[in-house]
Structure formats: structure tokens, C-alpha cells
PDB file of N, CA and C in Angstrom:
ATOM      1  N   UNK A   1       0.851  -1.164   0.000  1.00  0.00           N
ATOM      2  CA  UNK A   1       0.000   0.000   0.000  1.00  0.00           C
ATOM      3  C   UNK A   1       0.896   1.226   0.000  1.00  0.00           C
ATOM      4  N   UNK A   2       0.483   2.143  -0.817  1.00  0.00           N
ATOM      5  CA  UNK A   2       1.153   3.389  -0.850  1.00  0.00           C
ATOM      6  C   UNK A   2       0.334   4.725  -0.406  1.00  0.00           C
ATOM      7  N   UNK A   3       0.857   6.086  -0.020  1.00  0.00           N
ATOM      8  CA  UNK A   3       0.332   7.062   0.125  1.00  0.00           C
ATOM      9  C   UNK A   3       1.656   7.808   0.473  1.00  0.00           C
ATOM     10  N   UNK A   4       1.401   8.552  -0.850  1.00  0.00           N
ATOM     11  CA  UNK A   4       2.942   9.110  -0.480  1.00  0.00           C
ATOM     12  C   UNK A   4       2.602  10.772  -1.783  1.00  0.00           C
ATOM     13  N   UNK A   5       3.378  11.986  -1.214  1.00  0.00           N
ATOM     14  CA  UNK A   5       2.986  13.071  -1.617  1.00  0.00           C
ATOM     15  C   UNK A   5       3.457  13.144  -3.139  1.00  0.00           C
ATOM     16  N   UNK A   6       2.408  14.257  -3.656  1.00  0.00           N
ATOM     17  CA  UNK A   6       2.973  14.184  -4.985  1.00  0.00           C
ATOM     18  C   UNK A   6       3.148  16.051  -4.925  1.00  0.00           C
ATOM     19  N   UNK A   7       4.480  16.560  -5.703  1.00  0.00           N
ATOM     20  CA  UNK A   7       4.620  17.604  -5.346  1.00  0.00           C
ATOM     21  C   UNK A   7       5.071  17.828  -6.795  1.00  0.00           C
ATOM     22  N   UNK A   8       5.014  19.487  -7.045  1.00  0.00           N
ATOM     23  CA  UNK A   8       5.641  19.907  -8.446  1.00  0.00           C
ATOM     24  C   UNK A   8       7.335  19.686  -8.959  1.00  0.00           C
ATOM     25  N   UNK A   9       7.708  19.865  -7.734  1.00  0.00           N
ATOM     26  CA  UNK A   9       9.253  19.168  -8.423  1.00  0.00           C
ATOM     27  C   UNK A   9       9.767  18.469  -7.433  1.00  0.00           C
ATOM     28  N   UNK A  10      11.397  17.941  -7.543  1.00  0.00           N
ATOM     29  CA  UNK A  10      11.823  16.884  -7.211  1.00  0.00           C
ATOM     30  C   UNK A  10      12.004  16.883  -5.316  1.00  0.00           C
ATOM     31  N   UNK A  11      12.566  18.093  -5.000  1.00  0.00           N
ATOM     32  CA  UNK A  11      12.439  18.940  -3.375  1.00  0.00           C
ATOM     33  C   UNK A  11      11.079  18.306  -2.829  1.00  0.00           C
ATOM     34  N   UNK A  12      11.249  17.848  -1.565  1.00  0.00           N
ATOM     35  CA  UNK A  12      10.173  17.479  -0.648  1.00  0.00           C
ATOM     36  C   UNK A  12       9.157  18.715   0.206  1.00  0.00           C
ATOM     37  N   UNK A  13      10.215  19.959   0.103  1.00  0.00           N
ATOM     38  CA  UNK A  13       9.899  21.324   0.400  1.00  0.00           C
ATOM     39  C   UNK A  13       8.995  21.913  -1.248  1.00  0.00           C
ATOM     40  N   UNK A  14       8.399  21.139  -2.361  1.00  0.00           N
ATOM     41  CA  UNK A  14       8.044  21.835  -2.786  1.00  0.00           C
ATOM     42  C   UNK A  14       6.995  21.466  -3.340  1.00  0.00           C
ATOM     43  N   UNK A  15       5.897  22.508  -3.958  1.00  0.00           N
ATOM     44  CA  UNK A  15       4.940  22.590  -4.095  1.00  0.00           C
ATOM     45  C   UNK A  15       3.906  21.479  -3.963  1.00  0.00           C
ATOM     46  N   UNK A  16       2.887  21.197  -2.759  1.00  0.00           N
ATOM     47  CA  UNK A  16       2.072  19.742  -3.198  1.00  0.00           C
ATOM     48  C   UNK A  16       0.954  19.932  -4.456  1.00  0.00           C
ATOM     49  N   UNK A  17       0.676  19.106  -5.325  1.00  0.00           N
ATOM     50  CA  UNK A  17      -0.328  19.273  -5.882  1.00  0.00           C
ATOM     51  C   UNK A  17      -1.038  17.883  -5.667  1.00  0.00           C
ATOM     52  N   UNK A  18      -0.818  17.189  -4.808  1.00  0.00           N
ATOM     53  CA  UNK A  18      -1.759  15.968  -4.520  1.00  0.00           C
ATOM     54  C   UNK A  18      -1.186  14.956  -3.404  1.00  0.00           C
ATOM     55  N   UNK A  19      -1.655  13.683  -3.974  1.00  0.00           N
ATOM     56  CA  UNK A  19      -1.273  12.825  -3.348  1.00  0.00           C
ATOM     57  C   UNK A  19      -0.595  11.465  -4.378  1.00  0.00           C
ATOM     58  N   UNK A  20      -0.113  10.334  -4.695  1.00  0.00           N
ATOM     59  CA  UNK A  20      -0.199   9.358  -5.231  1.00  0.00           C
ATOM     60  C   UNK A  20      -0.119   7.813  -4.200  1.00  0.00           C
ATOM     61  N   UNK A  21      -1.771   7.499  -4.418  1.00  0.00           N
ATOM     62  CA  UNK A  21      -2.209   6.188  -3.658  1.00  0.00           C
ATOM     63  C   UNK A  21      -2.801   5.390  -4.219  1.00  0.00           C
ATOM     64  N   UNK A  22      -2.446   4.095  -3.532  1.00  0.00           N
ATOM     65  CA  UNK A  22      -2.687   2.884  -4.390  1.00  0.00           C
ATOM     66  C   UNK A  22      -1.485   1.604  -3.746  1.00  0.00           C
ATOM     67  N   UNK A  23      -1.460   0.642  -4.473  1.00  0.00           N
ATOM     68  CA  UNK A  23      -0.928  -0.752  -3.954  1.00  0.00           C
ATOM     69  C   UNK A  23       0.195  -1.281  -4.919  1.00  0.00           C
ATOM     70  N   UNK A  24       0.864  -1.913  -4.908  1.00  0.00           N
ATOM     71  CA  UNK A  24       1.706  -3.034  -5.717  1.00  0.00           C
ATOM     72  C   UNK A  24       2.173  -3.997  -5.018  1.00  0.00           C
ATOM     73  N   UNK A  25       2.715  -4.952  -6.175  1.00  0.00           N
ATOM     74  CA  UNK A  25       3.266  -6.195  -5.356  1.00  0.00           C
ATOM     75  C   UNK A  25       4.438  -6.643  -6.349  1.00  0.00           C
ATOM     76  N   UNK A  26       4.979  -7.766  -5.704  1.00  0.00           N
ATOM     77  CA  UNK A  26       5.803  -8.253  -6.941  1.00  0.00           C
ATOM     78  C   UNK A  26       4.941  -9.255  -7.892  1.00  0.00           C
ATOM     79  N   UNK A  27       5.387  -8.856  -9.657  1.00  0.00           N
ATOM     80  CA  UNK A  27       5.514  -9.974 -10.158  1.00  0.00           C
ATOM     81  C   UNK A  27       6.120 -10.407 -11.022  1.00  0.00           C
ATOM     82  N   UNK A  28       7.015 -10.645 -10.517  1.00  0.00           N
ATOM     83  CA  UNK A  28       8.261 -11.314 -11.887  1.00  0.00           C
ATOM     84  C   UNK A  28       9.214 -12.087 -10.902  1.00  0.00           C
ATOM     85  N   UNK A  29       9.180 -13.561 -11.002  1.00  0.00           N
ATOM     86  CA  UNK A  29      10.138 -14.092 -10.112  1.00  0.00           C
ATOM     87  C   UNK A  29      11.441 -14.658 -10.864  1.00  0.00           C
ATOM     88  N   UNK A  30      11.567 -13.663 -12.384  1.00  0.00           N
ATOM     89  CA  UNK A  30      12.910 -13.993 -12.729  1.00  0.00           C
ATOM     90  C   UNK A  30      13.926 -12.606 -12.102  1.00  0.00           C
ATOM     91  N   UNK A  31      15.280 -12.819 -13.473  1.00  0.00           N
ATOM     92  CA  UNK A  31      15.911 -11.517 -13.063  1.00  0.00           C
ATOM     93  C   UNK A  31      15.452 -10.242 -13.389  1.00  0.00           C
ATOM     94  N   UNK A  32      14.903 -10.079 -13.955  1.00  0.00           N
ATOM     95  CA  UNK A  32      14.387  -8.514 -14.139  1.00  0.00           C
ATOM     96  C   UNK A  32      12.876  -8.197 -13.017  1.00  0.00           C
ATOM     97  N   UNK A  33      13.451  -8.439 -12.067  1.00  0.00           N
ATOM     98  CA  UNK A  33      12.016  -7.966 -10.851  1.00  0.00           C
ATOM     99  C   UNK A  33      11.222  -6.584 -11.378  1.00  0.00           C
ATOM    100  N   UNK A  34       9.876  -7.240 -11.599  1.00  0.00           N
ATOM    101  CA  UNK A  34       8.842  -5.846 -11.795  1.00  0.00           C
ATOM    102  C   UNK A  34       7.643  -5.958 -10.704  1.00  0.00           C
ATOM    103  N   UNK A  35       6.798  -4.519 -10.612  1.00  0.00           N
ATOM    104  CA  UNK A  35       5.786  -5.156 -10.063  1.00  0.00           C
ATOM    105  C   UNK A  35       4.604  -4.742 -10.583  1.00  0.00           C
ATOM    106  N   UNK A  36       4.136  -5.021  -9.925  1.00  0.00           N
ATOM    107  CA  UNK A  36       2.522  -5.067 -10.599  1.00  0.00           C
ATOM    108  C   UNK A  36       2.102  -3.546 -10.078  1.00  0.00           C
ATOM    109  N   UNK A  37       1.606  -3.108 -10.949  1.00  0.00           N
ATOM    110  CA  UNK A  37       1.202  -0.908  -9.793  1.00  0.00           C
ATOM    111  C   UNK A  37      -0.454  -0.690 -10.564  1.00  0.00           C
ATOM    112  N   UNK A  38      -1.167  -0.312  -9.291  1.00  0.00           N
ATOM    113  CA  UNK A  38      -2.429   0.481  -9.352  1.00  0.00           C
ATOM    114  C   UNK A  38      -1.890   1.614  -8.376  1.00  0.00           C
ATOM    115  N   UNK A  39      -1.532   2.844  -9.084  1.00  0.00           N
ATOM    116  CA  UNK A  39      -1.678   4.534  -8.579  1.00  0.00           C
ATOM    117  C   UNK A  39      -2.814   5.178  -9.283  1.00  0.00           C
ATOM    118  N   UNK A  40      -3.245   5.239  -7.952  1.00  0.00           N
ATOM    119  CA  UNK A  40      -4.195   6.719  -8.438  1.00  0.00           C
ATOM    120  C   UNK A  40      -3.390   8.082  -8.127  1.00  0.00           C
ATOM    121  N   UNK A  41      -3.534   9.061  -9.305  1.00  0.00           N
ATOM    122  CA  UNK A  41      -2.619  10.152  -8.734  1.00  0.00           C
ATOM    123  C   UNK A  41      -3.937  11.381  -8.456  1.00  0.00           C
ATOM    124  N   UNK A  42      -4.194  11.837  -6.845  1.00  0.00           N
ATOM    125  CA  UNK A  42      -5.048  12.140  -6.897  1.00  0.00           C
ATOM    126  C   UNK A  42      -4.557  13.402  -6.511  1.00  0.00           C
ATOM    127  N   UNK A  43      -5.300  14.747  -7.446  1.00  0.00           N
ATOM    128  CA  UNK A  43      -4.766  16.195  -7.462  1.00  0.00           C
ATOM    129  C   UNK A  43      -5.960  16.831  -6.359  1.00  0.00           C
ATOM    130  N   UNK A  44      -5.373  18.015  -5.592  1.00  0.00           N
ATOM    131  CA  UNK A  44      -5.632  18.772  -4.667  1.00  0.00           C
ATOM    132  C   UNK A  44      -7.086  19.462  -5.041  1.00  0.00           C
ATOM    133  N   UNK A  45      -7.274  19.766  -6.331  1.00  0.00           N
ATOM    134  CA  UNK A  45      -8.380  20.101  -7.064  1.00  0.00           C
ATOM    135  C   UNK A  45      -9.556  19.490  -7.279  1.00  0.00           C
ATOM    136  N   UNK A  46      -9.228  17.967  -7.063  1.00  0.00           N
ATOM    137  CA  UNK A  46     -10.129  16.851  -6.492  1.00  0.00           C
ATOM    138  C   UNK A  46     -10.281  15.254  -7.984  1.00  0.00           C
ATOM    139  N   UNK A  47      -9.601  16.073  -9.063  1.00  0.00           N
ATOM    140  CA  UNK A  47      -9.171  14.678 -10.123  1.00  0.00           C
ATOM    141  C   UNK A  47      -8.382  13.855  -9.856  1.00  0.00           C
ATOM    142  N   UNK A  48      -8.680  12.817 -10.639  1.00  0.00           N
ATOM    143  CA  UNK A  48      -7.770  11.742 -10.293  1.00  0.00           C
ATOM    144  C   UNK A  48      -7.267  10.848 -11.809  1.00  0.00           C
ATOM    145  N   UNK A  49      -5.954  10.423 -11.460  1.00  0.00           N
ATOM    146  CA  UNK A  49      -5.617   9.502 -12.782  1.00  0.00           C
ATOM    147  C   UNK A  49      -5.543   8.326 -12.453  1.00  0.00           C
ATOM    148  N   UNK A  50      -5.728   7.599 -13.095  1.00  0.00           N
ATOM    149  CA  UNK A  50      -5.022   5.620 -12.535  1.00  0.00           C
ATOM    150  C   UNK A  50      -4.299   5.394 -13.821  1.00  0.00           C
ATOM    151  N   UNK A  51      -3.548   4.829 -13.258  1.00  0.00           N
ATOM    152  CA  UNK A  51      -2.226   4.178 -13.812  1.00  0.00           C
ATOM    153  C   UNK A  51      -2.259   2.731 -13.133  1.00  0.00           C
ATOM    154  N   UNK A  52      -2.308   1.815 -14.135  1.00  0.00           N
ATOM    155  CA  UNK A  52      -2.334   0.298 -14.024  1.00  0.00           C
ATOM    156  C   UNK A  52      -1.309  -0.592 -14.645  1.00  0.00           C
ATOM    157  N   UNK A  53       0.006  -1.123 -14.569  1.00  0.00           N
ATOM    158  CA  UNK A  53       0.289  -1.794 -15.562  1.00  0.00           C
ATOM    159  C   UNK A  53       2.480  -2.273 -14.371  1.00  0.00           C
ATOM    160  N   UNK A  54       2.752  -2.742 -15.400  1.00  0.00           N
ATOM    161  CA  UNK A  54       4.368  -3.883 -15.062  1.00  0.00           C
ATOM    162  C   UNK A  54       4.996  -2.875 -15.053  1.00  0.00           C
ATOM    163  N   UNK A  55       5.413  -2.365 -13.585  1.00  0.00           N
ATOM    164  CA  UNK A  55       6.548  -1.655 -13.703  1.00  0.00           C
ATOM    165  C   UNK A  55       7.913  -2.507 -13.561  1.00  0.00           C
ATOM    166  N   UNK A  56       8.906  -2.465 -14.146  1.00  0.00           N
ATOM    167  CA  UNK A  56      10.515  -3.305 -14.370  1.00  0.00           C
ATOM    168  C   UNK A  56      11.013  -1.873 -13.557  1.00  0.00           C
ATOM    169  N   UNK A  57      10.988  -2.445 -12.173  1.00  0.00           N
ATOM    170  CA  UNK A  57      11.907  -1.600 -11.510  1.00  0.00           C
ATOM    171  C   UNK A  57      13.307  -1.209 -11.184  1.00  0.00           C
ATOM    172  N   UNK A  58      14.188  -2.082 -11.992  1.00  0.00           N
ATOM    173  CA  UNK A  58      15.355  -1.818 -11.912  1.00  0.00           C
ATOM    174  C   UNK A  58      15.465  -0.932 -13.242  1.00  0.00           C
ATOM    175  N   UNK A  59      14.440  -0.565 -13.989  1.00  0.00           N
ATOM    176  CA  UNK A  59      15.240   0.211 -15.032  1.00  0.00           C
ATOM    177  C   UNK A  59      14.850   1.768 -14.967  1.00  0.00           C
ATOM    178  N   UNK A  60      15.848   2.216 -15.152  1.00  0.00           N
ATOM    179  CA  UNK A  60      15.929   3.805 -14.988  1.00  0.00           C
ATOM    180  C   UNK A  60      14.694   4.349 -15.172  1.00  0.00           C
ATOM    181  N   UNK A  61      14.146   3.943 -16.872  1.00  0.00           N
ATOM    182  CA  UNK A  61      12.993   4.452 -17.296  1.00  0.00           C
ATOM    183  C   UNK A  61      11.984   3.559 -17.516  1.00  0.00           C
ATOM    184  N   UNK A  62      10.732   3.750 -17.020  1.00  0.00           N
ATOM    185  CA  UNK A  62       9.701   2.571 -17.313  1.00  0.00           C
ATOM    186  C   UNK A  62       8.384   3.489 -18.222  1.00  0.00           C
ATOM    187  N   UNK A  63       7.355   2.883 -18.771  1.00  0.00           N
ATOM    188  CA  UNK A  63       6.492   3.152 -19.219  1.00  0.00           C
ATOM    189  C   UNK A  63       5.130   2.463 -18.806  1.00  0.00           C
ATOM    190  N   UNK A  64       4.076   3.199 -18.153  1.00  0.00           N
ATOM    191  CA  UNK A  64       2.900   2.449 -18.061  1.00  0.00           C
ATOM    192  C   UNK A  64       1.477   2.849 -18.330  1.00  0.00           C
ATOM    193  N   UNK A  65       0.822   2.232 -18.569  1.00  0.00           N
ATOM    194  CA  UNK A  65      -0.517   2.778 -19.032  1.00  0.00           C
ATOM    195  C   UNK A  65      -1.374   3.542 -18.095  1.00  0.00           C
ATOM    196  N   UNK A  66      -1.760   4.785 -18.215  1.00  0.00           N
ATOM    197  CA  UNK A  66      -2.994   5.199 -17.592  1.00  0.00           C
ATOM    198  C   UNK A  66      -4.351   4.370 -18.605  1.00  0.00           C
ATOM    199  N   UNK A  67      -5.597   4.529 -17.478  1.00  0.00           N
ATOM    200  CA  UNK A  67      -6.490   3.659 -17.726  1.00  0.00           C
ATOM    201  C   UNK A  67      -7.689   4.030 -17.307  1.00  0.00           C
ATOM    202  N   UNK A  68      -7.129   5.156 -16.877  1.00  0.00           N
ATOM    203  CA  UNK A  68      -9.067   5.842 -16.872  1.00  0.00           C
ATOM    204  C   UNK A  68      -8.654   7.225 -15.584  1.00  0.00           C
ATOM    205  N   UNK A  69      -9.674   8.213 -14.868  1.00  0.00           N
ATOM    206  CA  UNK A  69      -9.589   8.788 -14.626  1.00  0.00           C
ATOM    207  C   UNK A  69     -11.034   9.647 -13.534  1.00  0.00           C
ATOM    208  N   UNK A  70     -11.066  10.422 -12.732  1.00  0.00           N
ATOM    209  CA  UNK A  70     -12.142  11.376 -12.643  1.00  0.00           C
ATOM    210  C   UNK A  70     -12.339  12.795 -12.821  1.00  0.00           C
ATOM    211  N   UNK A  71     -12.999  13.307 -12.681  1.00  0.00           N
ATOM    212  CA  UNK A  71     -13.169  15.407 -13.067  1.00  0.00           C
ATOM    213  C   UNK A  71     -12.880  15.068 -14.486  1.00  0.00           C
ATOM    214  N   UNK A  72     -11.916  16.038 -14.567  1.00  0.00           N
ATOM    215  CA  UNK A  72     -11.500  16.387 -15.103  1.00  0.00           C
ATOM    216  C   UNK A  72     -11.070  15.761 -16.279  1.00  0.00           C
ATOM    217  N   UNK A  73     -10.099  14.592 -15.744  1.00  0.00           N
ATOM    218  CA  UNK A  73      -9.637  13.399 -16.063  1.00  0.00           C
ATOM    219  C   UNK A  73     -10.281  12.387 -16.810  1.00  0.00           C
ATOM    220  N   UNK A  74     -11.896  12.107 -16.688  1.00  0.00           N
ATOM    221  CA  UNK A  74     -12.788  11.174 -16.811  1.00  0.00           C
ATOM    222  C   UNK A  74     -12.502  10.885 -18.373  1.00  0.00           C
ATOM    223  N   UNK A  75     -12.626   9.410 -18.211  1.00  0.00           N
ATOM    224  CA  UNK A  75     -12.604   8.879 -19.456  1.00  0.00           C
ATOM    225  C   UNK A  75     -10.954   8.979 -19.929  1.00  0.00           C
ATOM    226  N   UNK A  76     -10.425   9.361 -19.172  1.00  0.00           N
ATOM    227  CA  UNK A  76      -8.657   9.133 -19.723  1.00  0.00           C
ATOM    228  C   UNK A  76      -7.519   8.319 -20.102  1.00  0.00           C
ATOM    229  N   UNK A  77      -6.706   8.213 -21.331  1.00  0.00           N
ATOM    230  CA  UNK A  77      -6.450   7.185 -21.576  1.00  0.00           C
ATOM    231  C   UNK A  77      -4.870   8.152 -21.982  1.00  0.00           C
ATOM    232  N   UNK A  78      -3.937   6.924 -21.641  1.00  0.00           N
ATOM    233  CA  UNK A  78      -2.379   7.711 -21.909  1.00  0.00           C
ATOM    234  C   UNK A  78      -1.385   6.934 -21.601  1.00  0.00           C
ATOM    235  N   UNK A  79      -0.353   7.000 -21.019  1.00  0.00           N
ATOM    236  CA  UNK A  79       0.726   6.878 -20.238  1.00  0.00           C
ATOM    237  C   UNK A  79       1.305   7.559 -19.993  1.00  0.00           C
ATOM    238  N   UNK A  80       2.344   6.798 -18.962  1.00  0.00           N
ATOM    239  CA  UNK A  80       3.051   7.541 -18.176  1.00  0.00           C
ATOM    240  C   UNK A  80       4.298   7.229 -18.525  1.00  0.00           C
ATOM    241  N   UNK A  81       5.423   7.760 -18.261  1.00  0.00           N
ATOM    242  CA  UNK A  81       6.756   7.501 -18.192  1.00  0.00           C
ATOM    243  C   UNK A  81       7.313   7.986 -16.825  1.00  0.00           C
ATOM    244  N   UNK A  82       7.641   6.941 -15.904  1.00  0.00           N
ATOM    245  CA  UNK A  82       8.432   6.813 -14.691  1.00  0.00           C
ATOM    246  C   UNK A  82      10.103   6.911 -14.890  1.00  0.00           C
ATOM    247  N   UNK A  83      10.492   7.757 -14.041  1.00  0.00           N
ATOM    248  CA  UNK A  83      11.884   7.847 -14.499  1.00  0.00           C
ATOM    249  C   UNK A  83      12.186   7.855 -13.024  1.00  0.00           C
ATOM    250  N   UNK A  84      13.240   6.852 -11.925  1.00  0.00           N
ATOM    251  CA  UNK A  84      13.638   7.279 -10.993  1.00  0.00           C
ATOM    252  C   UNK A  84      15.035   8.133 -10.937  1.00  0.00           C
ATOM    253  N   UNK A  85      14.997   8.922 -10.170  1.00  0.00           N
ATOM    254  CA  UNK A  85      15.932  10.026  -9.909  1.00  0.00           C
ATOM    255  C   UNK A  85      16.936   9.317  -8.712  1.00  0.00           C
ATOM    256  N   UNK A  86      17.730   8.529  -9.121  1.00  0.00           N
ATOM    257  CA  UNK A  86      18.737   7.703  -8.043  1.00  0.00           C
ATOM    258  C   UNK A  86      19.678   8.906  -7.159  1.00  0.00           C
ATOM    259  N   UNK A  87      20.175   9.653  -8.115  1.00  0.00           N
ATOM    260  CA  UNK A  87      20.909  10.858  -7.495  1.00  0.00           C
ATOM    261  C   UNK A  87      20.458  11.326  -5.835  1.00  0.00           C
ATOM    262  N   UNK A  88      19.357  11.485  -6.032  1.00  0.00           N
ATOM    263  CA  UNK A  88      18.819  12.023  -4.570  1.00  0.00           C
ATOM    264  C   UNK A  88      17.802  11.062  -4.017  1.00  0.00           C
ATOM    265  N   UNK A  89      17.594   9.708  -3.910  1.00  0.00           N
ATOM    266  CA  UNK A  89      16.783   9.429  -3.562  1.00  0.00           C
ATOM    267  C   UNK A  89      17.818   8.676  -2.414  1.00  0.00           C
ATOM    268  N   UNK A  90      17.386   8.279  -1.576  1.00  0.00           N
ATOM    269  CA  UNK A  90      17.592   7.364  -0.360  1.00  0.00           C
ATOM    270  C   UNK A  90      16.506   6.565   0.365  1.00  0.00           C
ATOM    271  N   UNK A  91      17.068   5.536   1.062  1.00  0.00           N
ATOM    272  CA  UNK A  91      16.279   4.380   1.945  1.00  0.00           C
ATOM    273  C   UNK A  91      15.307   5.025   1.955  1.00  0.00           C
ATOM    274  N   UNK A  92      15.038   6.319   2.494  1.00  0.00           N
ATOM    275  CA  UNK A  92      13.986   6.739   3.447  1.00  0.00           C
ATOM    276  C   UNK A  92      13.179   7.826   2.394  1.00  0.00           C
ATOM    277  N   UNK A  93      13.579   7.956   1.472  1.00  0.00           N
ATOM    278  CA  UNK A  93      13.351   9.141   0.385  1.00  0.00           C
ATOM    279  C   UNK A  93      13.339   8.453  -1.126  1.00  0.00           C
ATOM    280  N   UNK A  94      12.604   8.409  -1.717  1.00  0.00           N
ATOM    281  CA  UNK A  94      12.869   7.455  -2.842  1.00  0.00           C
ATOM    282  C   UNK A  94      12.283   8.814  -3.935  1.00  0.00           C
ATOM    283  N   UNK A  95      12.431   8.936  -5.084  1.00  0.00           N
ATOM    284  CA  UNK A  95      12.423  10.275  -5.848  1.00  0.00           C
ATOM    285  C   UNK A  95      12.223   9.348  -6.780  1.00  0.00           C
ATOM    286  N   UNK A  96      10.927   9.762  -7.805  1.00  0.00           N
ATOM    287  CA  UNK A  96      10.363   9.232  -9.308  1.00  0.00           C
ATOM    288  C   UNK A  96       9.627  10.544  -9.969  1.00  0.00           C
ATOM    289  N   UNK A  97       9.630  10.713 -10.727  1.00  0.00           N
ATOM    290  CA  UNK A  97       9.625  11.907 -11.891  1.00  0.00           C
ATOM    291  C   UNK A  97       8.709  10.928 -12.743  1.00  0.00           C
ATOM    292  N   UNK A  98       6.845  11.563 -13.197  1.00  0.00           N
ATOM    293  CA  UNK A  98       6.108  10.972 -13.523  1.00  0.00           C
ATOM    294  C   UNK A  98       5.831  11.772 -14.676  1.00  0.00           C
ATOM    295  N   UNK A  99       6.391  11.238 -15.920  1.00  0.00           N
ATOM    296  CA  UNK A  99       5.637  12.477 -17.377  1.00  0.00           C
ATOM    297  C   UNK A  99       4.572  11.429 -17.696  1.00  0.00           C
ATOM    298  N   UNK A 100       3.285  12.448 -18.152  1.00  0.00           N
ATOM    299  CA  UNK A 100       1.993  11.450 -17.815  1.00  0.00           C
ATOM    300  C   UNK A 100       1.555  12.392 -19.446  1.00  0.00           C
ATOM    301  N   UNK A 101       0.970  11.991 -20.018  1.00  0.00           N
ATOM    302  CA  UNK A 101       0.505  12.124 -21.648  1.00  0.00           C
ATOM    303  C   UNK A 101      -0.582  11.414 -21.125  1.00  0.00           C
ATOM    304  N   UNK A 102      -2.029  12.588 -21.654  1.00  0.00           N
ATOM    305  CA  UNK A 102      -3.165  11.322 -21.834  1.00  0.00           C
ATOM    306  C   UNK A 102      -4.260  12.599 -22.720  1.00  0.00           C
ATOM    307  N   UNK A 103      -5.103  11.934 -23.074  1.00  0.00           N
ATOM    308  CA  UNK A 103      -6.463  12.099 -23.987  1.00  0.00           C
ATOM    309  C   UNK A 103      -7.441  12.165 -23.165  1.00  0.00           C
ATOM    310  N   UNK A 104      -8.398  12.974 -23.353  1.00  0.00           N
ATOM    311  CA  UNK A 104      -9.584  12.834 -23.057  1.00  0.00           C
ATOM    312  C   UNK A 104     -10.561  13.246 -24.066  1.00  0.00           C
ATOM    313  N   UNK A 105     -12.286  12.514 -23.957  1.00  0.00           N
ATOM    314  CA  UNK A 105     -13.256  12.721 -24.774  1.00  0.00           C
ATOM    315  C   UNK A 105     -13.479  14.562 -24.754  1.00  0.00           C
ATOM    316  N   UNK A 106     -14.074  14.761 -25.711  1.00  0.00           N
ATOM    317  CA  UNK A 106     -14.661  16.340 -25.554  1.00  0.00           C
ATOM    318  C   UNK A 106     -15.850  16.051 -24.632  1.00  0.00           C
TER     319      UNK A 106
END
């Protein structure tokens, strides 16, 4: 289970614009460990995105599907690109940079 802040840039001192919550687990019991991720990324404004799909967490850059959405969001379809930021992240601090592309109906 996750609940962990989502802010405008990489600084923990900076700007919140939400939250990102939701669950994973492992699934890949070879060498390339991924896991399985449902995030909702839910904004201060009151929308929300979900993102569903295999994250391969050892690799720098991953790609995963958004899969629907609310407000604003509704009906949203896209992905995301996860990029972790190793430079500054630590045990206790872990740093991911989320570029999120998506569509919505008119």
C-alpha cells in the first residue's frame, strides 16, 4: 500500500499538488524484478488519474498505461513515463519523476 505526496518538483519542500495512492506487489520471479502498480494520482483540485500496468523496476525508465480517470480526467487514456531520480533518492526518500501524456473525450 502506498500514500505518499505528490509535489511539483523533485524537493520534498516543494509545491504539493496531490497525493499518489494505491498498492503493488511483486511480479516477476525472474531476473528482471517488476511489479505489478495500481496509482491513483489524486490532485488537490479533487481529479484523479489511474495508472495500471508492469513496472521493471530496476530500469531507470519505465512506461505504463494510464487507464481511466475522474473530473476532469474522466474517461482518460495515456501513459506515463516513470523515471527514478537515483541521485537524490535514499532508503527513506525514494524520488520518481512521472511524465503522464493522456487524452480525453470532448
Amino acid at each position: 500500500m502506498m500514500d505518499n505526496a505528490l509535489t511539483e518538483g523533485q524537493e520534498l519542500s516543494s509545491k504539493s499538488v496531490g497525493r499518489a495512492q494505491g498498492l503493488f506487489g511483486v511480479a516477476s520471479l525472474q531476473k528482471d524484478s517488476a511489479m505489478v502498480m495500481l496509482i491513483n494520482f489524486v490532485f488537490n483540485e479533487g481529479s484523479t488519474l489511474s495508472m495500471l500496468g508492469r513496472n521493471p523496476v530496476f530500469d531507470t525508465v519505465r512506461e505504463m498505461p494510464i487507464v481511466g480517470g475522474t473530473g476532469v480526467f474522466r474517461f482518460a487514456t495515456g501513459y506515463a513515463i516513470a523515471n527514478s531520480i537515483w541521485a537524490i533518492s535514499s532508503h527513506q526518500h525514494f524520488v520518481v519523476e512521472y511524465n503522464i501524456t493522456v487524452s480525453v473525450p470532448n
